[in-house]
N, C-alpha and C. Protein backbone atom coordinates (compact mmCIF):
# COMPACT_ATOMS: atom_id res chain seq x y z
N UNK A 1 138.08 66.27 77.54
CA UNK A 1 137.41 65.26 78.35
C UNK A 1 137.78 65.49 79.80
N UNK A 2 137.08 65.93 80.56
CA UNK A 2 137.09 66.00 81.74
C UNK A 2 136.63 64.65 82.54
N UNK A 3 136.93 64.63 84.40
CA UNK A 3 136.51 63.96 85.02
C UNK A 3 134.87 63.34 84.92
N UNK A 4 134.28 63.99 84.47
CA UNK A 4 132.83 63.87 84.45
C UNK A 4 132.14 63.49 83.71
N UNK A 5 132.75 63.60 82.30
CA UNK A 5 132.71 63.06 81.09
C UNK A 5 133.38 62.43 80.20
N UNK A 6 132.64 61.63 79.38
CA UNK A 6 133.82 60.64 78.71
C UNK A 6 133.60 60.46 77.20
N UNK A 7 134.68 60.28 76.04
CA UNK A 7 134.03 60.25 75.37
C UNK A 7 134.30 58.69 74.35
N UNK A 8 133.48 58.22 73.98
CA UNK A 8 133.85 57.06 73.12
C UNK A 8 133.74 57.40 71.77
N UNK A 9 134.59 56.84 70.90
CA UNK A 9 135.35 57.22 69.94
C UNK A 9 135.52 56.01 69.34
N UNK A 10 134.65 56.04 67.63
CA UNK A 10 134.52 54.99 67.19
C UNK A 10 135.28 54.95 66.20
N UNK A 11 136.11 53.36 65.81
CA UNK A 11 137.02 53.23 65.37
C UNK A 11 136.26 53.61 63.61
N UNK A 12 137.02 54.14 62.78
CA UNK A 12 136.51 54.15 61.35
C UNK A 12 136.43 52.78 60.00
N UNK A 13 135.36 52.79 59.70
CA UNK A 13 135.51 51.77 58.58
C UNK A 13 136.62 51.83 57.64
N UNK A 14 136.77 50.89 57.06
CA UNK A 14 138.23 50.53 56.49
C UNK A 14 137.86 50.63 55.10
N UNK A 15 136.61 51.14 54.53
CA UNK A 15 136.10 51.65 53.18
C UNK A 15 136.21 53.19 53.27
N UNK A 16 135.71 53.72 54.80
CA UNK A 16 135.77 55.21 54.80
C UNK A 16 137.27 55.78 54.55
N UNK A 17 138.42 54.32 55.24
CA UNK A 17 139.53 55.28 55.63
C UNK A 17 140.53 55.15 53.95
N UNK A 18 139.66 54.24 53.07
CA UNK A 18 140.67 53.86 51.95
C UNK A 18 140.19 55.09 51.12
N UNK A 19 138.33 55.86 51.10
CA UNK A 19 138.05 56.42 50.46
C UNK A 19 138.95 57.95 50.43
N UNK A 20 138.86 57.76 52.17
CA UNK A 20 139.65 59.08 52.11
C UNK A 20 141.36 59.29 52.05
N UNK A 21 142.21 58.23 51.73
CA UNK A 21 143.05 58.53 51.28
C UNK A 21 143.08 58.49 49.78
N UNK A 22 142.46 57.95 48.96
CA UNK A 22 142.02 58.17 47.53
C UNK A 22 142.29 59.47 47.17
N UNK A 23 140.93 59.88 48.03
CA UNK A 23 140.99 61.59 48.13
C UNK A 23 141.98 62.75 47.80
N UNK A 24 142.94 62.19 48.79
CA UNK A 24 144.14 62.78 48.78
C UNK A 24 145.43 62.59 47.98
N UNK A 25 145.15 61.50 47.41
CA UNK A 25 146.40 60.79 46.22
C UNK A 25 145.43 61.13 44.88
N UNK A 26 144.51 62.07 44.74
CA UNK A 26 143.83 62.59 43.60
C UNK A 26 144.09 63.60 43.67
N UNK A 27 144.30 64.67 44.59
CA UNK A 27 144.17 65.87 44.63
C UNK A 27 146.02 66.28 44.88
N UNK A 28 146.64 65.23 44.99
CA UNK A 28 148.51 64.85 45.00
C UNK A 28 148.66 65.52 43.59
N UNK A 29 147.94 63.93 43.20
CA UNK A 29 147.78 64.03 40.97
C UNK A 29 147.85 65.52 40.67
N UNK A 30 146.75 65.61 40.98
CA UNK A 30 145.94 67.08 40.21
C UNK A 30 147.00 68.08 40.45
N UNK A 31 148.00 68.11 41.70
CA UNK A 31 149.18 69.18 41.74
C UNK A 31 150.33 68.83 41.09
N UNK A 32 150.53 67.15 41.41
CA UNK A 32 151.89 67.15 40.06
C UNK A 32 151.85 67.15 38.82
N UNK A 33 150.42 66.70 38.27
CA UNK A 33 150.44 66.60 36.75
C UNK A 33 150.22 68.84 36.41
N UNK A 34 149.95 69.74 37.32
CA UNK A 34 149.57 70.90 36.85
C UNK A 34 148.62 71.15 36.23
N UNK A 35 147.48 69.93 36.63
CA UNK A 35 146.15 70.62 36.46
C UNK A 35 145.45 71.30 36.77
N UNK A 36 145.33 71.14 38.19
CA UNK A 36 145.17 72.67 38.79
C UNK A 36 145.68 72.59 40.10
N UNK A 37 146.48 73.49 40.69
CA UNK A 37 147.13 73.76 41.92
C UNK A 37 146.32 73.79 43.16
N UNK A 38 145.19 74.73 42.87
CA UNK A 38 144.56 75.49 44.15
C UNK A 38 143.22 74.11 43.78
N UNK A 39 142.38 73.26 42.88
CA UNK A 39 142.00 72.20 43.26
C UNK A 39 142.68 71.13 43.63
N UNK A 40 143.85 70.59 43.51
CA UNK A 40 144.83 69.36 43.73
C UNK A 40 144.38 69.99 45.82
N UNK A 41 145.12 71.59 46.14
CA UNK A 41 144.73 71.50 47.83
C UNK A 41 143.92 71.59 48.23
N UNK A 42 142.71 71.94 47.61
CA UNK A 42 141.27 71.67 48.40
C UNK A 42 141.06 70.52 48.48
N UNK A 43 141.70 69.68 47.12
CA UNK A 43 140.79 68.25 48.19
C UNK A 43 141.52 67.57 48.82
N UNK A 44 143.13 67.96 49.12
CA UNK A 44 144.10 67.63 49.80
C UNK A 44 143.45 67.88 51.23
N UNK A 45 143.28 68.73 51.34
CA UNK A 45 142.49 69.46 52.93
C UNK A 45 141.33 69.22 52.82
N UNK A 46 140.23 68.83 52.16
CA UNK A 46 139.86 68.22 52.30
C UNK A 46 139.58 66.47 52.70
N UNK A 47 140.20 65.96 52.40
CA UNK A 47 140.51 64.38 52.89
C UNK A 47 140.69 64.67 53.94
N UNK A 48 141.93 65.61 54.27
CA UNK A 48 142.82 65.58 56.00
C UNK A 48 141.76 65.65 56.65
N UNK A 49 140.39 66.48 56.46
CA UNK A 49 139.52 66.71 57.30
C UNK A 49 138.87 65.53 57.28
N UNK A 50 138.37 64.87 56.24
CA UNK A 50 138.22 63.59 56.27
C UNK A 50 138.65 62.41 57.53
N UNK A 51 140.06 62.61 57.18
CA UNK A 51 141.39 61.77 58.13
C UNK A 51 141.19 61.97 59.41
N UNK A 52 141.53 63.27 59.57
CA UNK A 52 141.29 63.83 61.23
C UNK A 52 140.36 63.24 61.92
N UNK A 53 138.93 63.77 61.33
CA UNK A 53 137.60 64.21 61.88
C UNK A 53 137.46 62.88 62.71
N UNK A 54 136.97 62.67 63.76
CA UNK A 54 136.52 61.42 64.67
C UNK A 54 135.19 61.48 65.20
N UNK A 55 134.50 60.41 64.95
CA UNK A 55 132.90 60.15 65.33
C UNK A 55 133.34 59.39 66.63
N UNK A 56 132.38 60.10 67.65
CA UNK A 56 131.54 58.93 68.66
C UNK A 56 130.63 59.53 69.72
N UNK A 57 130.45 59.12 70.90
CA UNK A 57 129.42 59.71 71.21
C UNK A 57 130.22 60.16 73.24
N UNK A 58 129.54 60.86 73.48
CA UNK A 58 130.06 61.38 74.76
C UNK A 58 129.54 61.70 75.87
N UNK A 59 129.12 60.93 76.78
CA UNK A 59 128.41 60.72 78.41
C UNK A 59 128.73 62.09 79.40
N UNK A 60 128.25 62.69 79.61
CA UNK A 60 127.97 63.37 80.80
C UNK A 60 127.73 63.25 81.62
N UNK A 61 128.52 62.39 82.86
CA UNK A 61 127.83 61.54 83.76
C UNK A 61 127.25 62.42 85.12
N UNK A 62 127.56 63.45 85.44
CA UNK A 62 127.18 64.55 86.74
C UNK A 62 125.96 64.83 85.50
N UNK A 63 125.82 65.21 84.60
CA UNK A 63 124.85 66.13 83.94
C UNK A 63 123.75 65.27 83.68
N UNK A 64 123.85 63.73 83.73
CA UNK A 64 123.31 63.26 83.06
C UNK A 64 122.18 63.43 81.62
N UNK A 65 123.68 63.28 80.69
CA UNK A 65 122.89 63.57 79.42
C UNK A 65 124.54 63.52 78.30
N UNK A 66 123.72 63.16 77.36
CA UNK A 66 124.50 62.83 76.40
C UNK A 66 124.51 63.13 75.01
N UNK A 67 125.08 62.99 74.23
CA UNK A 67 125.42 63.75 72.74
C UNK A 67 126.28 62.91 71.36
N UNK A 68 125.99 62.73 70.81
CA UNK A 68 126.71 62.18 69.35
C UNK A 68 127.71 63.40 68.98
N UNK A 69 129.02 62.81 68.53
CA UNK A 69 129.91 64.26 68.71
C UNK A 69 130.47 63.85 67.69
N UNK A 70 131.14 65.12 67.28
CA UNK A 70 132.39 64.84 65.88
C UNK A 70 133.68 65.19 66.45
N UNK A 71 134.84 65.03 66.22
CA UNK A 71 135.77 65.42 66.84
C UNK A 71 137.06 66.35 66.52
N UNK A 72 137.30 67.00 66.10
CA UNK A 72 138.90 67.54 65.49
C UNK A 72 139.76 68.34 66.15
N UNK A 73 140.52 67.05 66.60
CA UNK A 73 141.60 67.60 67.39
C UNK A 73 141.28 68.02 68.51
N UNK A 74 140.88 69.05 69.27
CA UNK A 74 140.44 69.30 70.62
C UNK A 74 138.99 70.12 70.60
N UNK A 75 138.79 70.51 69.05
CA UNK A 75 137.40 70.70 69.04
C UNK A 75 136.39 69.54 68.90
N UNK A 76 135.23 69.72 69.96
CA UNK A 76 134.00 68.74 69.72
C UNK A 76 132.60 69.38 70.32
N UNK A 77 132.16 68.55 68.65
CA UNK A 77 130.72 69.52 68.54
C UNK A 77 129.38 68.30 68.71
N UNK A 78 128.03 69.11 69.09
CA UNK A 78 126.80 68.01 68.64
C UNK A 78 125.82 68.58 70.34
N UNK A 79 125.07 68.24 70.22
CA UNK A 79 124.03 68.84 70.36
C UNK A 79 123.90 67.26 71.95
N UNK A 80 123.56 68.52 72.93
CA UNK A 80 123.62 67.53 74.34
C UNK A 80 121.94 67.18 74.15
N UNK A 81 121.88 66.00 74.60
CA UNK A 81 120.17 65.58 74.56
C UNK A 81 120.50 64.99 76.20
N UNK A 82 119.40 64.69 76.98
CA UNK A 82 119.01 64.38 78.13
C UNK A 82 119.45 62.80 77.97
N UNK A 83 119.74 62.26 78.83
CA UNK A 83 120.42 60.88 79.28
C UNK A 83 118.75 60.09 80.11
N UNK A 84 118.26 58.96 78.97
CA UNK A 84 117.37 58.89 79.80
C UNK A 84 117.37 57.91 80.78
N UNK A 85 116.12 57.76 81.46
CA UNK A 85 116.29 57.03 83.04
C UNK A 85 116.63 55.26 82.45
N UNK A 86 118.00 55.11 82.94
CA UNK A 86 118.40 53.64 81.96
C UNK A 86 118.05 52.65 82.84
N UNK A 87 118.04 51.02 82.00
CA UNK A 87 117.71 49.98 83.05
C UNK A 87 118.84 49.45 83.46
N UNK A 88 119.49 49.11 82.30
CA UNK A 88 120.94 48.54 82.46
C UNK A 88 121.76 48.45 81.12
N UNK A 89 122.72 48.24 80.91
CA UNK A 89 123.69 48.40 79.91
C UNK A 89 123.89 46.67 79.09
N UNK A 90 123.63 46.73 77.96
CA UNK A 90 123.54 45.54 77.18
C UNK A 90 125.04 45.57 76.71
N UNK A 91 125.79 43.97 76.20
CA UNK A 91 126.60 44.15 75.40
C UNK A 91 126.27 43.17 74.01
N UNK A 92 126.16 43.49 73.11
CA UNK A 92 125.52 42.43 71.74
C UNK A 92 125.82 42.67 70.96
N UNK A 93 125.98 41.40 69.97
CA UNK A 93 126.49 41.49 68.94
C UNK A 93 126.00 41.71 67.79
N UNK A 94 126.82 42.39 66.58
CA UNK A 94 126.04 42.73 65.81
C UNK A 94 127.14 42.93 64.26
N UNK A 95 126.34 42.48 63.32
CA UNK A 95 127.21 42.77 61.80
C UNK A 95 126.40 44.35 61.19
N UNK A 96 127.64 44.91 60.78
CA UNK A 96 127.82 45.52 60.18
C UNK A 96 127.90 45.70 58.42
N UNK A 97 127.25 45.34 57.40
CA UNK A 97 127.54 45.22 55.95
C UNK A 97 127.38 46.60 54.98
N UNK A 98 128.48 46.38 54.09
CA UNK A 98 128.36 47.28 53.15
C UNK A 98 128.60 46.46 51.50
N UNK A 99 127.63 47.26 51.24
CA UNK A 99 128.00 46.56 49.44
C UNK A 99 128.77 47.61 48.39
N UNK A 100 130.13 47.56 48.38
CA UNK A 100 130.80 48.14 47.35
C UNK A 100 130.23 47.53 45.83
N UNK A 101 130.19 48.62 44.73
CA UNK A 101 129.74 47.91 43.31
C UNK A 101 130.47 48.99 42.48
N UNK A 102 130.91 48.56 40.94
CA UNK A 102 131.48 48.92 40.69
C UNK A 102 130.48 49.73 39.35
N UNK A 103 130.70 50.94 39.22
CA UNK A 103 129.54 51.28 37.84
C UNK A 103 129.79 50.68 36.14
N UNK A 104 128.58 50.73 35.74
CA UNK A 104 129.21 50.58 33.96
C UNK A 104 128.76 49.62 33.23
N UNK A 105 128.77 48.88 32.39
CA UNK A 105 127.88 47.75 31.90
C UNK A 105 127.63 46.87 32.59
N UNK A 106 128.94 46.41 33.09
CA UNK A 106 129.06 45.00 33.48
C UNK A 106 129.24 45.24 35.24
N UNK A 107 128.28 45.22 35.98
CA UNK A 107 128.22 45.59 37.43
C UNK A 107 129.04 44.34 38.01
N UNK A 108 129.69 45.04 38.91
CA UNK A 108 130.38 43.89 39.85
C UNK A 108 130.39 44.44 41.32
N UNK A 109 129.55 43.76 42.29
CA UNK A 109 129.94 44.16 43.65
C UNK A 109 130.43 43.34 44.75
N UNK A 110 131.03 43.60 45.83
CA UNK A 110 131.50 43.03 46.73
C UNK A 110 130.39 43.71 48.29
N UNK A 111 130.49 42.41 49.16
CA UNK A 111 129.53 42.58 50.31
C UNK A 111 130.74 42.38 51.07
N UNK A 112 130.95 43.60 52.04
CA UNK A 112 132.27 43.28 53.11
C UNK A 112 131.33 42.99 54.42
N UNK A 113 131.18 42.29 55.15
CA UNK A 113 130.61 42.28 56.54
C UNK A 113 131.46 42.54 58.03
N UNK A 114 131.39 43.19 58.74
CA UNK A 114 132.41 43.42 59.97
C UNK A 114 131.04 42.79 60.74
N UNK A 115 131.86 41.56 61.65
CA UNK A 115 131.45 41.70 63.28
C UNK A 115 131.55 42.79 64.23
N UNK A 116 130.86 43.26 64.90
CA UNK A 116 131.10 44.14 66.10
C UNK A 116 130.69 44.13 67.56
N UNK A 117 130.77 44.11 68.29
CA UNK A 117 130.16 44.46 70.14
C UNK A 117 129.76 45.50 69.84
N UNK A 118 128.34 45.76 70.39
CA UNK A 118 128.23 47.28 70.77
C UNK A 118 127.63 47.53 71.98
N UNK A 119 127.45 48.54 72.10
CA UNK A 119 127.25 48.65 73.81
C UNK A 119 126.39 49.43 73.75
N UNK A 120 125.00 49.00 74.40
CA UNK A 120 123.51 49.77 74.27
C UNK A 120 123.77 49.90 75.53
N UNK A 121 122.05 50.92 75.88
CA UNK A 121 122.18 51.43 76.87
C UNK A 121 120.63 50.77 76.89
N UNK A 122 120.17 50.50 77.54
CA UNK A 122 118.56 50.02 77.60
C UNK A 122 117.65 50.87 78.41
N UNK A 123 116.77 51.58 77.76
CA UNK A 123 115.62 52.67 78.86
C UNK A 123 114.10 52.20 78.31
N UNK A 124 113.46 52.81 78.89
CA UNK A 124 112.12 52.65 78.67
C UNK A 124 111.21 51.21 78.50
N UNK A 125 110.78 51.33 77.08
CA UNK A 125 110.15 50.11 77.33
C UNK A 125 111.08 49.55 76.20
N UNK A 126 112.12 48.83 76.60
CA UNK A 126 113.17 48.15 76.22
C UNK A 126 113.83 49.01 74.59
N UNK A 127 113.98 50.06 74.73
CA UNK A 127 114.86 50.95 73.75
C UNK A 127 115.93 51.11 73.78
N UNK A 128 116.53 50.85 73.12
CA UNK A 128 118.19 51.19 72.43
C UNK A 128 119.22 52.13 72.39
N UNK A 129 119.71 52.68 72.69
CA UNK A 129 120.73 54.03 72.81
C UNK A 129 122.49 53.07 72.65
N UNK A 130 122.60 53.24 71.48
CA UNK A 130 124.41 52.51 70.84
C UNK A 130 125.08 53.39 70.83
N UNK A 131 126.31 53.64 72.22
CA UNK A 131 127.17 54.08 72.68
C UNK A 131 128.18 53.87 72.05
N UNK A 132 128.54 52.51 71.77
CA UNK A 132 129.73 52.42 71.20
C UNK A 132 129.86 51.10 70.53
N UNK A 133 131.02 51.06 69.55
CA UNK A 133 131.17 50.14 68.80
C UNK A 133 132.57 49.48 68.59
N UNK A 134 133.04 48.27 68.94
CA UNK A 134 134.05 47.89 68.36
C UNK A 134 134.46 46.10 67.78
N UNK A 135 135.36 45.63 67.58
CA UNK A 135 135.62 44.43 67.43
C UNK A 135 135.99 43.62 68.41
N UNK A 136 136.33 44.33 69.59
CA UNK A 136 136.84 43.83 70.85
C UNK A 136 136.32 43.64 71.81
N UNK A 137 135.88 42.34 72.22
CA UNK A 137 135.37 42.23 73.42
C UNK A 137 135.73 42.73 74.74
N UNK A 138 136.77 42.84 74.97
CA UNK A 138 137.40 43.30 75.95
C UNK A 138 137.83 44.61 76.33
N UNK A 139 137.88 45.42 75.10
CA UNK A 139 137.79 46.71 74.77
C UNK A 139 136.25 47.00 75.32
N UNK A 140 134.93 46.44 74.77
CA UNK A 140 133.98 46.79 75.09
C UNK A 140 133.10 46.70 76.58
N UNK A 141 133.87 45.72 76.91
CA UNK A 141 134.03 45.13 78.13
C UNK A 141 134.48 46.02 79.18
N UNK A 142 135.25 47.16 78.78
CA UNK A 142 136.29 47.92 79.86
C UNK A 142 135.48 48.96 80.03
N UNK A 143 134.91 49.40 78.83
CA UNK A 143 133.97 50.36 78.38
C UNK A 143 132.81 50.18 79.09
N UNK A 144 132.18 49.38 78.89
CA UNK A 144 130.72 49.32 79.84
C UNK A 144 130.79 49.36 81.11
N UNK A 145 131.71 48.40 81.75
CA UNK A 145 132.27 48.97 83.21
C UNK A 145 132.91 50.34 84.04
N UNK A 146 133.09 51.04 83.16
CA UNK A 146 132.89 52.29 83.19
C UNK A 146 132.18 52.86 83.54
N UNK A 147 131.31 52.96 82.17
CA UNK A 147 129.71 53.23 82.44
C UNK A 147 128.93 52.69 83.73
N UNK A 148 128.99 51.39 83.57
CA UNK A 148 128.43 50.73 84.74
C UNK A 148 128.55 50.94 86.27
N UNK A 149 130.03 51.37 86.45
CA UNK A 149 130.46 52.23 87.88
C UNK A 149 130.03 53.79 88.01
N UNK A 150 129.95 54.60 86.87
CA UNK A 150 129.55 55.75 87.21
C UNK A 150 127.67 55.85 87.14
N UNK A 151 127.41 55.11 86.74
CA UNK A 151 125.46 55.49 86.58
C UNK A 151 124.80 53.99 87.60
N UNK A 152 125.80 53.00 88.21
CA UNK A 152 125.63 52.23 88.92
C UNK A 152 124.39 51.30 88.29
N UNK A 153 125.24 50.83 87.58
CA UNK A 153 124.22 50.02 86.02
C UNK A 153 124.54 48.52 86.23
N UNK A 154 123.67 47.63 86.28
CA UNK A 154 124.05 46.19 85.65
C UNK A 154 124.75 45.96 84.06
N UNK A 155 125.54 44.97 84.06
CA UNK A 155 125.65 45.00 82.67
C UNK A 155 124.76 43.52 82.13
N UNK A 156 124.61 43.28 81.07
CA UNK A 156 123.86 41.99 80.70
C UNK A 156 124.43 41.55 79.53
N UNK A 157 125.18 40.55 79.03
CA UNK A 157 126.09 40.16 78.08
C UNK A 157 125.21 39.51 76.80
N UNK A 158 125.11 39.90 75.64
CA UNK A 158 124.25 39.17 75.10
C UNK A 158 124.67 38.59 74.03
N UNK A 159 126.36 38.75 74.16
CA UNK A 159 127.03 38.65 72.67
C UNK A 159 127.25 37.05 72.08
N UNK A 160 126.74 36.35 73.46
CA UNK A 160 126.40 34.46 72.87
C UNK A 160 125.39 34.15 73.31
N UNK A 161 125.37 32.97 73.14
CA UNK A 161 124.00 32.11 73.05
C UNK A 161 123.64 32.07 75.15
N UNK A 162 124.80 32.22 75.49
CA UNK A 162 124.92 31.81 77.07
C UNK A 162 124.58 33.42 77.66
N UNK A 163 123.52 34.24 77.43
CA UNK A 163 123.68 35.46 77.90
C UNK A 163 123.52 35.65 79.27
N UNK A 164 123.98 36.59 79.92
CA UNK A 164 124.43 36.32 81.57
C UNK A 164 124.67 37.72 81.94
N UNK A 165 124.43 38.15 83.01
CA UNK A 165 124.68 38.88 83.92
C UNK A 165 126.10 39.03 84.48
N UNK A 166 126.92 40.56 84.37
CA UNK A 166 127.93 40.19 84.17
C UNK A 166 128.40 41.20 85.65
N UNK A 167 127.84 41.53 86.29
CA UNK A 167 128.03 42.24 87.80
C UNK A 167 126.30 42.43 88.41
């Protein structure tokens, strides 16, 4: 991450991060019980890659233009697309749901819902571009002002009923 660019980095779901230690306390098994050695570390290294790997997305602010990135460790990959001509930077709220279920006769599922802020970018004729995501207002808050000082953006708060102009 250089001066010029920045990257936001979204925190992981708490289903992704349980799946992928699963992962790895299966593939533990598979080496202590001596079922198989060389599968127990593939999916050992596999998970880690799991673990490691970091999603979010990353601004080019001299280049103007931007990219959805993956992250590991100091490598980051994804494909730069053009930054388009924005109006101003939204902050709004938004749920997140997933339905865990369990297989087999007797189905049982659970609906987890996360609140989140996310931070659009608004272009065209009122289109969407979701930069980033978190639980924190104030986190997201620091974040858009960011943004907002380098592309010299309004921000517009939309995360209550009282939505407002926030510079």
């Amino acid at each position: 991450m250089s001066g010029k660019s920045v990257i936001f980095k979204e925190k992981k779901l708490f289903t992704y991060q349980i799946s992928a230690f699963t992962l790895s306390a299966f593939g533990l098994l598979f080496i202590l019980s001596d079922f198989s050695l060389i599968l127990g570390i593939v999916i050992i290294l596999i998970s880690l890659f799991f673990i490691i790997t970091e999603r979010g997305t990353e601004i080019d602010f001299t280049g103007k233009r931007y990219r959805k990135v993956k992250v590991f460790g100091n490598f980051v990959t994804g494909k730069w697309l053009d930054l388009p001509e924005i109006k101003y930077i939204q902050l709004f709220k938004g749920i997140m749901a997933q339905e865990l279920s369990s297989p087999g006769r007797i189905s049982s599922s659970t609906k987890i819902t996360e609140h989140y802020i996310l931070i659009k970018l608004i272009h065209g004729n009122n289109k969407r571009l979701t930069i980033y995501k978190t639980k924190n207002f104030d986190d997201a808050l620091n974040k858009a002002k960011l943004i907002s000082e380098k592309l010299n953006l309004r921000i517009y708060n939309a995360t209550s009923r009282n939505k407002t102009w926030l510079n």
